[in-house]
C-alpha atoms as a PDB file:
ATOM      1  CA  UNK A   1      -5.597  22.126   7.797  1.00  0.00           C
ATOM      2  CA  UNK A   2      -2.192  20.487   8.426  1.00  0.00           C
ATOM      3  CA  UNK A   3       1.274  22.731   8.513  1.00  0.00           C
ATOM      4  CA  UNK A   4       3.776  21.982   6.840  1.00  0.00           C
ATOM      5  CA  UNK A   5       7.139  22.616   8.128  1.00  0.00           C
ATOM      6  CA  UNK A   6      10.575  21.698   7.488  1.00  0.00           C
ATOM      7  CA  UNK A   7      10.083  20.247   4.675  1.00  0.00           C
ATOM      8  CA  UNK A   8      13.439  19.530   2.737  1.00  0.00           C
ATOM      9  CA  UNK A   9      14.124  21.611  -0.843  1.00  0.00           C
ATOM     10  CA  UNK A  10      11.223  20.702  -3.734  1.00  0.00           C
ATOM     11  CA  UNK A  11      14.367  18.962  -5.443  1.00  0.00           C
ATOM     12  CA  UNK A  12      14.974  16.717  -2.228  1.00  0.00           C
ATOM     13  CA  UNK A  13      11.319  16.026  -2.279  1.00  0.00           C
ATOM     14  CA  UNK A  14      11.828  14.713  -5.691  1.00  0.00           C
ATOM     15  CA  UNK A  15      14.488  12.739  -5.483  1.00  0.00           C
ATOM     16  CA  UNK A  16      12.791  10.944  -2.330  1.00  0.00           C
ATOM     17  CA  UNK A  17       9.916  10.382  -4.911  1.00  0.00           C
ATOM     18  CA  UNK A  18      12.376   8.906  -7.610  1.00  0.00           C
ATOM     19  CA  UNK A  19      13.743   6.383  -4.659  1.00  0.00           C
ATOM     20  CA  UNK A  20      10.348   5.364  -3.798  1.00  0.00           C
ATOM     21  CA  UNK A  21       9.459   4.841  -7.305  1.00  0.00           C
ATOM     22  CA  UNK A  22      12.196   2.435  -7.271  1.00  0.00           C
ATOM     23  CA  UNK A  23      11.971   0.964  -4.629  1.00  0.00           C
ATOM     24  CA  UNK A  24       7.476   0.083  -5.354  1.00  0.00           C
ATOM     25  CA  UNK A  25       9.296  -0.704  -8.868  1.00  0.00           C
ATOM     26  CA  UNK A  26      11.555  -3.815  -6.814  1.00  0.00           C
ATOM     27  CA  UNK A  27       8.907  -5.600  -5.602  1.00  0.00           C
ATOM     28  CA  UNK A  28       6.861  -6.607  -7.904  1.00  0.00           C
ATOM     29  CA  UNK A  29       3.477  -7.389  -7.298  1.00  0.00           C
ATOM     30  CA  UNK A  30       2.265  -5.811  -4.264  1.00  0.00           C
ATOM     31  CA  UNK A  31      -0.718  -5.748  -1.532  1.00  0.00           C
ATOM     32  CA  UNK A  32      -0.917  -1.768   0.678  1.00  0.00           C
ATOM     33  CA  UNK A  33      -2.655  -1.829   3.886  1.00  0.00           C
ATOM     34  CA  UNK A  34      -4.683   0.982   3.279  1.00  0.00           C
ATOM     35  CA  UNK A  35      -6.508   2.405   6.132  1.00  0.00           C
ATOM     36  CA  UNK A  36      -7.526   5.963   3.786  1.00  0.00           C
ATOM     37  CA  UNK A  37      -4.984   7.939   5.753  1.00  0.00           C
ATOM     38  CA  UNK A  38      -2.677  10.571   4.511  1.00  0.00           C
ATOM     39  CA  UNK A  39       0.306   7.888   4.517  1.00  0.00           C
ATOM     40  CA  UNK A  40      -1.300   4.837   3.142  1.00  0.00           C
ATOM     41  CA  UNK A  41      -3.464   6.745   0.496  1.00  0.00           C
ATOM     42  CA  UNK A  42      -0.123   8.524  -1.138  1.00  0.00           C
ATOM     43  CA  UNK A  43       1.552   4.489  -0.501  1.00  0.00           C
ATOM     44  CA  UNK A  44      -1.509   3.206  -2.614  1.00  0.00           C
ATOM     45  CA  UNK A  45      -1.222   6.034  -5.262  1.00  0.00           C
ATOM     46  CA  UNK A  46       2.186   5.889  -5.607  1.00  0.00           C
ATOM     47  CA  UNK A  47       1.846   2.344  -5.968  1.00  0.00           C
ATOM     48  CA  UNK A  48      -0.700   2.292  -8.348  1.00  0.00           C
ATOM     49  CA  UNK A  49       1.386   4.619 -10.298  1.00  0.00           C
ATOM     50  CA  UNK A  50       4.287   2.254 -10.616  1.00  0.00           C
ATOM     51  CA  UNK A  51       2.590  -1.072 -10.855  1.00  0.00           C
ATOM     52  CA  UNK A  52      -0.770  -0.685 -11.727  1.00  0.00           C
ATOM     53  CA  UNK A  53      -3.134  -3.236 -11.783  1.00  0.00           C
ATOM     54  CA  UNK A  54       0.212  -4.760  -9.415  1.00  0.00           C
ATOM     55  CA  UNK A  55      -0.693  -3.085  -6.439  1.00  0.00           C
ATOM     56  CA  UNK A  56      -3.954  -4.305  -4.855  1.00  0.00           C
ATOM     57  CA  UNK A  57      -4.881  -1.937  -2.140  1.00  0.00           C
ATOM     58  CA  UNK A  58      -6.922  -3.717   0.718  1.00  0.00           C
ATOM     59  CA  UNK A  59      -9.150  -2.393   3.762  1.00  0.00           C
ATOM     60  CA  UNK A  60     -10.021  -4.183   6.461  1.00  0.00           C
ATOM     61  CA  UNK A  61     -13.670  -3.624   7.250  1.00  0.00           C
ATOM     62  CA  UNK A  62     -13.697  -3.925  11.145  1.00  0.00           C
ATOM     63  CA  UNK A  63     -16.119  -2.594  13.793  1.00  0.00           C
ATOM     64  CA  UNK A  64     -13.210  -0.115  14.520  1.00  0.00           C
ATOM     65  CA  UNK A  65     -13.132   2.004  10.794  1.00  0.00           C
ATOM     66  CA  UNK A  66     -15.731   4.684  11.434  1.00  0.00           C
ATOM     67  CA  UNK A  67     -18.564   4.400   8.110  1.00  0.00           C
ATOM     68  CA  UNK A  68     -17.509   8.022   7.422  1.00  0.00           C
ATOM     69  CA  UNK A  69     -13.603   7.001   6.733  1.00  0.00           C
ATOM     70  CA  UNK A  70     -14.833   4.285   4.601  1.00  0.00           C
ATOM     71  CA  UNK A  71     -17.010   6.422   1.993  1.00  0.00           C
ATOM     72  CA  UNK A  72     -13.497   8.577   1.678  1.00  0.00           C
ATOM     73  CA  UNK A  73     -11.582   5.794   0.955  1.00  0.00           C
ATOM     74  CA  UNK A  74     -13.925   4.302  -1.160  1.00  0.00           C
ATOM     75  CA  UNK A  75     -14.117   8.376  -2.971  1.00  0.00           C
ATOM     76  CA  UNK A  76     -10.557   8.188  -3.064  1.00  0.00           C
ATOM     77  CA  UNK A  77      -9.548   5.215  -4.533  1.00  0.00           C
ATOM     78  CA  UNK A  78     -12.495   5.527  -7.433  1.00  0.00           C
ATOM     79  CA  UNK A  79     -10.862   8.756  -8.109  1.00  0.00           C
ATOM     80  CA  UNK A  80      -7.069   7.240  -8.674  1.00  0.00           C
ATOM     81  CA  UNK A  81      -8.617   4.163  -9.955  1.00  0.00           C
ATOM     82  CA  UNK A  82      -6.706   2.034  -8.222  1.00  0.00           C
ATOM     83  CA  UNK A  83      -7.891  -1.594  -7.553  1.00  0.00           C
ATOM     84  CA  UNK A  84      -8.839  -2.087  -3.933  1.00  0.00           C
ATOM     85  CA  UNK A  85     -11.199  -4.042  -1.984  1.00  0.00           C
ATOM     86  CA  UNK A  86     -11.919  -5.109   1.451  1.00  0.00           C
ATOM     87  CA  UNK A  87     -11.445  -8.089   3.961  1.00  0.00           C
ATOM     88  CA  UNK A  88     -13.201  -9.441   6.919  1.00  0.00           C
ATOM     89  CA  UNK A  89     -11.091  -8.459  10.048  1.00  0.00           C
ATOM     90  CA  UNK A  90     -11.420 -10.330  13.020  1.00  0.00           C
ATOM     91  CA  UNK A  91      -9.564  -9.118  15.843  1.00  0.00           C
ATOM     92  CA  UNK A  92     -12.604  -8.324  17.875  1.00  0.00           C
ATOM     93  CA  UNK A  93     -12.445 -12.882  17.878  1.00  0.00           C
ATOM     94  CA  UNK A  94      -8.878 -12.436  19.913  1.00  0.00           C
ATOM     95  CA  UNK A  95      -9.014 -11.870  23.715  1.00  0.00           C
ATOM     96  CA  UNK A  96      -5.971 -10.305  23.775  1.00  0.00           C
ATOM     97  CA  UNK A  97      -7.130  -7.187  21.320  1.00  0.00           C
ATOM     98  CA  UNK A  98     -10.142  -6.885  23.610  1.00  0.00           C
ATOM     99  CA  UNK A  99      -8.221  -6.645  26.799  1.00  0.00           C
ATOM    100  CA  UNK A 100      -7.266  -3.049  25.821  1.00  0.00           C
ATOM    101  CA  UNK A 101      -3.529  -2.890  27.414  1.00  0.00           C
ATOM    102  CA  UNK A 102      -0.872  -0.867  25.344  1.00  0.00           C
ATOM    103  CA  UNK A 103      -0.370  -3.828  22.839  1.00  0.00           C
ATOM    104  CA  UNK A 104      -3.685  -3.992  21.450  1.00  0.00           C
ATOM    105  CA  UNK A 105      -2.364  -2.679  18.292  1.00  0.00           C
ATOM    106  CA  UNK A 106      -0.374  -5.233  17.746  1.00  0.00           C
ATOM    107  CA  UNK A 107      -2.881  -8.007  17.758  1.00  0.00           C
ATOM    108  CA  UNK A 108      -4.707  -5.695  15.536  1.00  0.00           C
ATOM    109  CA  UNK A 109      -2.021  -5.589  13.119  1.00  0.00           C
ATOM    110  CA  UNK A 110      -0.758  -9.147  13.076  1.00  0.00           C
ATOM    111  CA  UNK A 111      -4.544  -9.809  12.336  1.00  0.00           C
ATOM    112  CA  UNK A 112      -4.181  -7.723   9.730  1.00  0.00           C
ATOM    113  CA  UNK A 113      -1.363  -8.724   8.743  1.00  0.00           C
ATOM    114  CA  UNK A 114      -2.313 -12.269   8.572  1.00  0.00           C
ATOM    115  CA  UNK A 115      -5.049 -12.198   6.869  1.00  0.00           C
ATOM    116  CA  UNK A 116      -2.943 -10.131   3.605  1.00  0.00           C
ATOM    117  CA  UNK A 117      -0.273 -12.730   3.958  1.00  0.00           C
ATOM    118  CA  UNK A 118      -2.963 -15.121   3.059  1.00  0.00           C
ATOM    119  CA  UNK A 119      -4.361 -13.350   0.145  1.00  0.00           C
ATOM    120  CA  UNK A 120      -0.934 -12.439  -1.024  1.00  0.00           C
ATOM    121  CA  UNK A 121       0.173 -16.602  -1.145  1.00  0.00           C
ATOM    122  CA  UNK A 122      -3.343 -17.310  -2.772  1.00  0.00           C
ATOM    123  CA  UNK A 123      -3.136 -14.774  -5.392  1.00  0.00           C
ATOM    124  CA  UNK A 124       0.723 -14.243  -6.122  1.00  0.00           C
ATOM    125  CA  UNK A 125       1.775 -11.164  -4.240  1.00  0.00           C
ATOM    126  CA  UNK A 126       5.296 -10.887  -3.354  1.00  0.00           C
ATOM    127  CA  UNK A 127       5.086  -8.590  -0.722  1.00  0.00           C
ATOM    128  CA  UNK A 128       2.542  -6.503   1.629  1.00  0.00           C
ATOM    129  CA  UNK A 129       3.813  -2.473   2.219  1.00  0.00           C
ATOM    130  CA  UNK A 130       2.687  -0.425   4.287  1.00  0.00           C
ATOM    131  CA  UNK A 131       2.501   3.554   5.175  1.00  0.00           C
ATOM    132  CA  UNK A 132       4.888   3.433   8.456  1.00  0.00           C
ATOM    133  CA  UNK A 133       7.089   7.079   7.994  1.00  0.00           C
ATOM    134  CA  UNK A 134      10.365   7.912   8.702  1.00  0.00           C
ATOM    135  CA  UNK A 135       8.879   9.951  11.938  1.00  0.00           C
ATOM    136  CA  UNK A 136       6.904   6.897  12.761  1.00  0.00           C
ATOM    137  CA  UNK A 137       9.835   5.020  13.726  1.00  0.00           C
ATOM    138  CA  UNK A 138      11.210   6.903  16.617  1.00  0.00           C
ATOM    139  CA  UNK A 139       7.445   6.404  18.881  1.00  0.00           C
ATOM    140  CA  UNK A 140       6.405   3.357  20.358  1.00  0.00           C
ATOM    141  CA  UNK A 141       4.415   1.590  17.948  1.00  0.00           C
ATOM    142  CA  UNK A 142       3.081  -1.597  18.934  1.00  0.00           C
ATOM    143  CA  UNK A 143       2.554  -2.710  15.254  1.00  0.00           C
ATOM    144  CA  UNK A 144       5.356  -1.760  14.343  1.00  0.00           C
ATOM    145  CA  UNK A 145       6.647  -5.251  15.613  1.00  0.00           C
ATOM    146  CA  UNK A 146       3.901  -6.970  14.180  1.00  0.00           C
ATOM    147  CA  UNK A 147       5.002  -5.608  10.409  1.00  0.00           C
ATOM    148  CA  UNK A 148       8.574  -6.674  11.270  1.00  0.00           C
ATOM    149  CA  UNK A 149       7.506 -10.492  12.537  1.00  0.00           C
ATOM    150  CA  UNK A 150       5.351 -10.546   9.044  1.00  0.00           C
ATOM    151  CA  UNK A 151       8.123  -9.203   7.191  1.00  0.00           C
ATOM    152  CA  UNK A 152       5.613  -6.312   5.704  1.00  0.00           C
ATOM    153  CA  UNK A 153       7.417  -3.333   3.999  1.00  0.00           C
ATOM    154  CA  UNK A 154       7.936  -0.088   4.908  1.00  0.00           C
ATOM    155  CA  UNK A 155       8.584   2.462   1.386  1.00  0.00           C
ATOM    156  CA  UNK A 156       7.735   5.595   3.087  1.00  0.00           C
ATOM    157  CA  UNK A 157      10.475   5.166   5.316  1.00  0.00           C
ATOM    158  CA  UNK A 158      12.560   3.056   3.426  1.00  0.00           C
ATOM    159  CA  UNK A 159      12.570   6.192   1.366  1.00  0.00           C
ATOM    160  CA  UNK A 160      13.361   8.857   4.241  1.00  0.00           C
ATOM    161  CA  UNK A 161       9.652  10.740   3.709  1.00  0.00           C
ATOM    162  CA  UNK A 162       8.462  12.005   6.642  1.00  0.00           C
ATOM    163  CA  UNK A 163       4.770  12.855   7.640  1.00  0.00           C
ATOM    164  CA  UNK A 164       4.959  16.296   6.371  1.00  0.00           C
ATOM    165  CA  UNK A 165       6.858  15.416   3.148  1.00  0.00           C
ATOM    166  CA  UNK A 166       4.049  12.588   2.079  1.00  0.00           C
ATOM    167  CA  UNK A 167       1.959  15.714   2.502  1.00  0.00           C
ATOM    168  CA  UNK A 168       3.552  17.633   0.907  1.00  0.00           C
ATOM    169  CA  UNK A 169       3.875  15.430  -2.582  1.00  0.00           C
ATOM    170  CA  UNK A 170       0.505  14.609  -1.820  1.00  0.00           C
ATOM    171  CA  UNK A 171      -0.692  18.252  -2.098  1.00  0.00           C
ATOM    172  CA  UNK A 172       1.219  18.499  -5.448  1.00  0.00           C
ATOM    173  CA  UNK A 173      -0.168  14.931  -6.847  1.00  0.00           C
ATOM    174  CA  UNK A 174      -3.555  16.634  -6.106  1.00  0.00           C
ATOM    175  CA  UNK A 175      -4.704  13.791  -3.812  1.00  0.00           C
ATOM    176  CA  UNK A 176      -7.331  14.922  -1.322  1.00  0.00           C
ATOM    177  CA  UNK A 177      -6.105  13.820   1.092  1.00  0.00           C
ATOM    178  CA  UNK A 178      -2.977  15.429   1.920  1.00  0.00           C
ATOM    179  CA  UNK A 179      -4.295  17.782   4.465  1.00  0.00           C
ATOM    180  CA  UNK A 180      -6.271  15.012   6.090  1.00  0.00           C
ATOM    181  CA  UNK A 181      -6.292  15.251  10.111  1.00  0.00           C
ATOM    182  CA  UNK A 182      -4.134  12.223  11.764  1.00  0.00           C
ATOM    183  CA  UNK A 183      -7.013   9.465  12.869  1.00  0.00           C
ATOM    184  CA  UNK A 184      -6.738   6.561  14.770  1.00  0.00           C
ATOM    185  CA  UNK A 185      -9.596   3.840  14.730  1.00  0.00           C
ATOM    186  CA  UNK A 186     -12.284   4.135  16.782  1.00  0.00           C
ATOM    187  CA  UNK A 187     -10.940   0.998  19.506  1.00  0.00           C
ATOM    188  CA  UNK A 188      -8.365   4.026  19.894  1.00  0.00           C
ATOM    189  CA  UNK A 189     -10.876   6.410  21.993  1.00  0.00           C
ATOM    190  CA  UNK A 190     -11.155   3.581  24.810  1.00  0.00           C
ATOM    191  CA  UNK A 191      -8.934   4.099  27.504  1.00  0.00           C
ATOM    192  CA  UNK A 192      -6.096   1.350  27.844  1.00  0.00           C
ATOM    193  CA  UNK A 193      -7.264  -1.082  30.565  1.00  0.00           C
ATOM    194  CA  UNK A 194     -11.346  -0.992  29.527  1.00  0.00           C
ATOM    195  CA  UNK A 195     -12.090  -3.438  27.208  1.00  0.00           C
ATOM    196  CA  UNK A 196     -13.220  -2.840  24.308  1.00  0.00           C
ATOM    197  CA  UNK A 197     -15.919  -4.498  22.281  1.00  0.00           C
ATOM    198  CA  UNK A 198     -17.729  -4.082  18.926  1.00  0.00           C
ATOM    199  CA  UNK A 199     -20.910  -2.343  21.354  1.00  0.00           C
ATOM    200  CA  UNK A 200     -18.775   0.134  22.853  1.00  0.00           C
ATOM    201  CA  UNK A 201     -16.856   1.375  19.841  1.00  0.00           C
ATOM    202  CA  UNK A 202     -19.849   1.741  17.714  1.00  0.00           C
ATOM    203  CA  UNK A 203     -20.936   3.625  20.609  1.00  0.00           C
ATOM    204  CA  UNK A 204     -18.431   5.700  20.379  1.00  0.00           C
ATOM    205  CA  UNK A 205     -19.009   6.290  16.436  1.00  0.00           C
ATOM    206  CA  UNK A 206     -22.693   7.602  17.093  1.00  0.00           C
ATOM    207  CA  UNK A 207     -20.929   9.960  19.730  1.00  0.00           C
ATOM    208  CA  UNK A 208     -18.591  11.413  17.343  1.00  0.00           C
END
């Protein structure tokens, strides 16, 4: 179970809330990268919250989500009831993702990121948010650079939350997820410098 710790007062937390409220309430009509972590699933809720039927919340199914984190997300977001579906990811296509060095999450990402971009023009979304937070943006973070090039938005941070805050006003929106364990994708368990492939990560899967 996660710990939280210094965590600003409940009335700070609100007010965070209230600006990210506003600030989901800006943009319109929105896509969330939702991956079914603690970050992205309170972005999605909160989003849902605000907009509604607004926010589309969108996976993408790659060899590197483990089955198991896609049955939670899947739980979660028939819980909240917030409209979500999935799209084919294809960086496992891009030599540069399979080469493994320490930006392989950015091609991952400006796949990603891509591919929503697309949907977003086709359907009318104004903008594509995602669950970067405020503690996020002091580490190196490859796809970090790939939101910025796409021009993807950042509430959580935009909003000053930091990972134990979105915890914390997810344990008191009741979402199940608020004491979830930080996971990275499965292409994340192959040392940088081994390539990976679709074999090897699904290898990996049956191992864990």
């Amino acid at each position: 179970m996660a710990t939280l710790v210094d965590l600003t007062t409940p009335a700070g937390l609100e007010e965070k809330e209230r600006k990210l409220f506003a600030l989901l309430a800006s943009l319109g009509r929105v896509i969330v990268a939702f991956s079914g972590g603690t970050d992205s699933a309170y972005l999605a809720w909160a989003a849902h919250r605000v907009l509604g039927s607004g926010a589309l919340a969108v996976t993408a199914d790659s060899a590197s989500l483990p089955e198991s984190h896609k049955r939670d997300l899947e739980a979660f977001v028939q819980q909240f009831g917030i409209v979500h579906e999935y799209i084919e990811s294809r960086e496992f296509d891009n030599p540069d993702y399979l080469r493994n060095d320490a930006n392989r999450c950015f091609h991952c990402k400006d796949e990603l990121f891509t591919r929503l971009g697309e949907i977003g023009r086709e359907r009318g979304y104004q903008h594509i948010i995602y669950g970067v937070n405020q503690d996020d943006l002091g580490d190196y973070r490859p796809g970090q650079t790939a939101a910025k090039q796409h021009q993807v938005a950042s509430p959580l941070a935009d909003a000053g939350l930091s990972k134990a805050e979105i915890r914390e006003l997810s344990r008191l929106a009741e979402l199940p997820t608020w004491d979830r364990p930080a996971s990275a994708c499965l292409s994340s368990r192959i040392p940088y410098g081994t390539a990976v492939s679709i074999e090897n990560v699904k290898t990996v899967e049956r191992g864990e």
